[in-house]
Protein backbone atom coordinates (compact mmCIF):
# COMPACT_ATOMS: atom_id res chain seq x y z
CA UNK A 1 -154.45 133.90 -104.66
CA UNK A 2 -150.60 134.25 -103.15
CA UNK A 3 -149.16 130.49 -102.70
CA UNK A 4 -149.02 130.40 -98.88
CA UNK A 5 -144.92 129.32 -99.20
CA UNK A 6 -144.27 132.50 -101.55
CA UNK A 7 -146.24 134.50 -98.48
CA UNK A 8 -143.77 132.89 -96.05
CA UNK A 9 -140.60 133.46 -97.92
CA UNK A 10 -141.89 137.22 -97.87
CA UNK A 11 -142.33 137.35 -94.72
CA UNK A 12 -138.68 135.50 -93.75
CA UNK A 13 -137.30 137.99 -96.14
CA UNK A 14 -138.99 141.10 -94.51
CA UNK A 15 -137.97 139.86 -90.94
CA UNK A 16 -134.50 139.58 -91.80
CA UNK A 17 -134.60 143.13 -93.39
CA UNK A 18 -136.17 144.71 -90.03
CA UNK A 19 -133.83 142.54 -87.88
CA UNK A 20 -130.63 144.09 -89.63
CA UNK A 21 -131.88 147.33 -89.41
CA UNK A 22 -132.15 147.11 -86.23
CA UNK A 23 -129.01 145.74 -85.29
CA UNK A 24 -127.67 148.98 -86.82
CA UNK A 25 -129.54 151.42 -84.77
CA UNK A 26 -128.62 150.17 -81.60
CA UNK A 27 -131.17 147.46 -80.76
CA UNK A 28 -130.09 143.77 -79.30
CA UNK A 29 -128.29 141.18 -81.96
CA UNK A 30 -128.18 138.01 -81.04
CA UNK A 31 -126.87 136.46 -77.75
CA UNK A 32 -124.19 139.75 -77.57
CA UNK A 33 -125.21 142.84 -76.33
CA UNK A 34 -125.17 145.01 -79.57
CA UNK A 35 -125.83 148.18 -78.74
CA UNK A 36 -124.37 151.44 -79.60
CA UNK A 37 -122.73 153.01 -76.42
CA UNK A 38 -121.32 150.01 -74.40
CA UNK A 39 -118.37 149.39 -77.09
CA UNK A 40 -118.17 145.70 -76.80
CA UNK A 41 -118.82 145.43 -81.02
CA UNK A 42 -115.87 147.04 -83.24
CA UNK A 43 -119.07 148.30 -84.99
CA UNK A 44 -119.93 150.46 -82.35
CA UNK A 45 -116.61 152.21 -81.57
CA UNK A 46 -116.40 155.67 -81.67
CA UNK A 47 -115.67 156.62 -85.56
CA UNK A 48 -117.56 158.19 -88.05
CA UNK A 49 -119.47 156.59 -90.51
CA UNK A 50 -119.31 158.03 -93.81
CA UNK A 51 -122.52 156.26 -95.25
CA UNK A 52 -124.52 156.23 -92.14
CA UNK A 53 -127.26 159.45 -92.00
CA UNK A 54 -128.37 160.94 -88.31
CA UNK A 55 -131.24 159.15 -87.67
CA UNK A 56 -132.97 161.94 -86.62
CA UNK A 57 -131.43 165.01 -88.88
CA UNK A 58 -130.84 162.93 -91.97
CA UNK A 59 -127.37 164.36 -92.45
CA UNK A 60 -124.72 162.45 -93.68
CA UNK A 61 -123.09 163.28 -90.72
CA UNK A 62 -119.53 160.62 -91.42
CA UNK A 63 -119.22 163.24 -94.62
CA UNK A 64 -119.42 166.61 -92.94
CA UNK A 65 -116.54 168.62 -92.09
CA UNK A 66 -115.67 169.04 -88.34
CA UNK A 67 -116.20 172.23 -87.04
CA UNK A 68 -113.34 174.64 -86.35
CA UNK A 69 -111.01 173.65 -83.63
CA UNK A 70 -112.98 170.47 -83.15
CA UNK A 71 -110.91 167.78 -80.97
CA UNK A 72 -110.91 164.44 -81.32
CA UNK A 73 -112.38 162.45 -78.75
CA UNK A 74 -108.64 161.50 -76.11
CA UNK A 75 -106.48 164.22 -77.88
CA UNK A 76 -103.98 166.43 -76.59
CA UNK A 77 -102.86 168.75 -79.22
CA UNK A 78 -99.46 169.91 -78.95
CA UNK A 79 -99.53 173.58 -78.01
CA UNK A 80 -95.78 174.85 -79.17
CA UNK A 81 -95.27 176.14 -83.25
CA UNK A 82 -92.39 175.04 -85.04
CA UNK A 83 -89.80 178.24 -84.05
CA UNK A 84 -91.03 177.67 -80.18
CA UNK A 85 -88.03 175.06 -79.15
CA UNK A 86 -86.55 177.26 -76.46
CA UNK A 87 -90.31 178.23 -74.85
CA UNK A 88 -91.00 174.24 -75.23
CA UNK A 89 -87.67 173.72 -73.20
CA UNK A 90 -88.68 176.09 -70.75
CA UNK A 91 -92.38 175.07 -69.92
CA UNK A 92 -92.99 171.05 -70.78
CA UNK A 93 -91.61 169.05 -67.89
CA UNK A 94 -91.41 164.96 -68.87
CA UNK A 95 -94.68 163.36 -67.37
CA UNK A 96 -92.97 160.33 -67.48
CA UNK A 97 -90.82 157.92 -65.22
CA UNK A 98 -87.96 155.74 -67.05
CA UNK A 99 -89.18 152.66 -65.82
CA UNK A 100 -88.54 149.61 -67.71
CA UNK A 101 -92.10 149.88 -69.33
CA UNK A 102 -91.66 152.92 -70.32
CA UNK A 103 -88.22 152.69 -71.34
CA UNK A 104 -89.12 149.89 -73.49
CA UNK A 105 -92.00 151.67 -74.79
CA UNK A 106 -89.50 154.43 -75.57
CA UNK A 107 -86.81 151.77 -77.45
CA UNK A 108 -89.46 150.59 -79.69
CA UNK A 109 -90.66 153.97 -80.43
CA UNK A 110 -87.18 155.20 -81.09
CA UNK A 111 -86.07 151.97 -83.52
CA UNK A 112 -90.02 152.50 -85.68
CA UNK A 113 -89.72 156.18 -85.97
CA UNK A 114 -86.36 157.53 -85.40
CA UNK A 115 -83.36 154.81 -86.32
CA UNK A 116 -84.13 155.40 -89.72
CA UNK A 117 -82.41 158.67 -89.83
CA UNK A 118 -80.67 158.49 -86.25
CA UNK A 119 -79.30 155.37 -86.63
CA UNK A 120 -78.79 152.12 -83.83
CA UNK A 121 -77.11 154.75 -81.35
CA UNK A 122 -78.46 158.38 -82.14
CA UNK A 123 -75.41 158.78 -83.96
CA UNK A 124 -76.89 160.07 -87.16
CA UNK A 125 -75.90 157.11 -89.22
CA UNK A 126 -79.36 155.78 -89.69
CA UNK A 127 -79.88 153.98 -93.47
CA UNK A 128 -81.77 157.16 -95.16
CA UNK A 129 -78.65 159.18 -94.98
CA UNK A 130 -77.45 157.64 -97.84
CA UNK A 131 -79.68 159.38 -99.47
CA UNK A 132 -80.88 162.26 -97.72
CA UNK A 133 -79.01 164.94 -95.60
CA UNK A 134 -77.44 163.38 -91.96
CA UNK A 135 -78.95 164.94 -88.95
CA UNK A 136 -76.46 165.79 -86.30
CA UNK A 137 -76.11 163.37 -83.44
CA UNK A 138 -78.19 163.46 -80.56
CA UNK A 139 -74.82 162.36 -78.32
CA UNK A 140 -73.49 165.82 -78.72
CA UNK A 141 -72.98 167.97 -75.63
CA UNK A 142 -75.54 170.36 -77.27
CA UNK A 143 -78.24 167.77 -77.04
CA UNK A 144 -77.04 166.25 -73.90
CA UNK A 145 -77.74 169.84 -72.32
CA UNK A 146 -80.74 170.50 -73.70
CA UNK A 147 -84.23 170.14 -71.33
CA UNK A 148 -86.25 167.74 -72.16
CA UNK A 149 -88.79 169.46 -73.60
CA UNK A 150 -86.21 171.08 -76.49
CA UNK A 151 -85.65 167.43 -77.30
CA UNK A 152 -89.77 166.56 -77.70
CA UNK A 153 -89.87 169.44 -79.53
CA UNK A 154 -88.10 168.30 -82.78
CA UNK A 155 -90.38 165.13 -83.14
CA UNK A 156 -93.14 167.15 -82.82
CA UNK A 157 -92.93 169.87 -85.40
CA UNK A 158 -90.20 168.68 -87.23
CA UNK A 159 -86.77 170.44 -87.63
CA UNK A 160 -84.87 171.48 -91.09
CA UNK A 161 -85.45 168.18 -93.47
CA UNK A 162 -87.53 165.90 -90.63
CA UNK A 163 -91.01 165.92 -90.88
CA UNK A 164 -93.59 166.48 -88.01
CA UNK A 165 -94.20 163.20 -86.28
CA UNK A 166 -97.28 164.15 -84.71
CA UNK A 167 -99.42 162.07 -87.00
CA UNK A 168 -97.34 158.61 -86.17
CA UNK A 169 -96.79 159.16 -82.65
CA UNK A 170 -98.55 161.06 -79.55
CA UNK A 171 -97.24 163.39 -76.69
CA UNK A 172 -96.50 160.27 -74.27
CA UNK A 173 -95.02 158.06 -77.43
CA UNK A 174 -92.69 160.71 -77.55
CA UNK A 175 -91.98 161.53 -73.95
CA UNK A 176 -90.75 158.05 -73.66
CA UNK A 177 -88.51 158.18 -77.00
CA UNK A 178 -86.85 161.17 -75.17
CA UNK A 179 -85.80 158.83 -72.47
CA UNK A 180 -84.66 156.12 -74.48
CA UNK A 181 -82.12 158.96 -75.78
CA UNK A 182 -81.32 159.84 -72.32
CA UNK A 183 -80.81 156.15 -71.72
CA UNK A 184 -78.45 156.10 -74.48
CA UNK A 185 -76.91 159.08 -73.68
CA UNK A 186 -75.84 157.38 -70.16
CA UNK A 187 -73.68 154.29 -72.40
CA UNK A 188 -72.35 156.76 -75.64
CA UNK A 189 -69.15 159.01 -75.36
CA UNK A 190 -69.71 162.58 -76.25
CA UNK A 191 -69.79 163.33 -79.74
CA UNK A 192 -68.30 165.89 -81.26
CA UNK A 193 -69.96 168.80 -82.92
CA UNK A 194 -70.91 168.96 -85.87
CA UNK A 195 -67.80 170.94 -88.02
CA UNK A 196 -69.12 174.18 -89.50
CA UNK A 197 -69.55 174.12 -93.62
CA UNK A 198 -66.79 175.39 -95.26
CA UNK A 199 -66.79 178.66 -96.31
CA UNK A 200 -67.33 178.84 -100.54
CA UNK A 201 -64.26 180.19 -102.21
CA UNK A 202 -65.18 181.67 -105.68
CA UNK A 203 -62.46 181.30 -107.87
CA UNK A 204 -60.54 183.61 -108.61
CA UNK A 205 -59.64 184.43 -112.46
CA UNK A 206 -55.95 184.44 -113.19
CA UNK A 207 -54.74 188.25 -113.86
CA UNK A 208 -54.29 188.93 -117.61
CA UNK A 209 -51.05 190.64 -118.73
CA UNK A 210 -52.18 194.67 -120.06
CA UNK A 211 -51.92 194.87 -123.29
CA UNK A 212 -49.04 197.01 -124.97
CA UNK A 213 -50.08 200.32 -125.87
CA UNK A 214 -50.40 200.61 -129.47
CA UNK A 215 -47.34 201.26 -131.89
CA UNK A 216 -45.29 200.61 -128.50
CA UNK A 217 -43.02 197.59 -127.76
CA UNK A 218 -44.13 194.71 -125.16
């Protein structure tokens, strides 16, 4: 016969067990509404969970590939490809105001993401140029003129050596860099162009005197 304590540390243990189950399938925990769908637990926010199964499928449904063209949950994807600039320019009109928010929201985009290579003033004297190629300033008249959906463009697929951004940063993150530029762009002179590489000159080998026929005198 079971010692009635052993019995009751069985059933403690089993209790526990169901209670934690439960928690995890959406029932109450506790003096905090736990349950899946009102968000309040970091638990419950929308994510997968790779070693969760469907409760009622028994996939491992956190391991399974989304299906094609599958959107995550609040995303916009950017519609343009990489040689699209000019149709960008054309079509995407800033959503945004340059309020002091945003603007502000735009200056701290600008110095995480883009001083780096820019530099303080757009200037393209940022600290990586010592070791990588310099961009071309984004004071030029060139940049100055362009709309501003040429200028979103380039953080968002990238141009020559910079990467896509579109991983770091989202559409509005980088509506509101574009007017901290045009902020900038208000206080900076006009920079020059950029000069045109010099044109390669092979060198040329010194002419070599003829010889003197044979038998003849030089």
């Amino acid at each position: 016969m079971r010692s009635p304590f052993r019995l009751l540390a069985l059933a403690g243990v089993s209790a526990a067990l169901l209670l934690s189950s439960a928690c995890d399938v959406g029932l109450p925990a506790g003096r905090t509404p736990h349950r899946e769908g009102n968000r309040l637990d970091m638990g419950d926010q929308l994510k997968l969970k790779p070693q969760r199964k469907d409760l009622f499928l028994a996939r491992a449904t956190g391991l399974m590939e989304p299906q094609p063209g599958a959107i995550a949950a609040g995303e916009a994807p950017y519609p343009y490809a990489q040689s699209e600039a000019d149709r960008a320019g054309a079509e995407l009109v800033n959503p945004l105001e340059p309020t002091p928010a945003v603007l502000a929201k735009g200056k701290f985009v600008y110095e995480s993401f883009c001083i780096a290579c820019h530099g303080a003033k757009g200037a393209g004297d940022g600290k990586v140029t010592a070791l990588f190629p310099k961009p071309p300033s984004l004071m030029t008249q060139k940049v100055r003129d362009w709309p501003d959906g040429q200028l979103v463009h380039r953080p968002m697929r990238g141009q020559n050596s910079m990467p896509s951004h579109a991983r770091q940063i989202d559409q509005n993150e980088a509506w509101a860099a574009v007017l901290w530029i045009r902020e900038m762009q208000k206080g900076e002179p006009v920079a020059p162009p950029p000069a045109a590489p010099a044109a390669s000159t092979a060198s040329v080998p010194p002419a070599t005197q003829a010889a003197p026929p044979a038998g003849g005198k030089s």
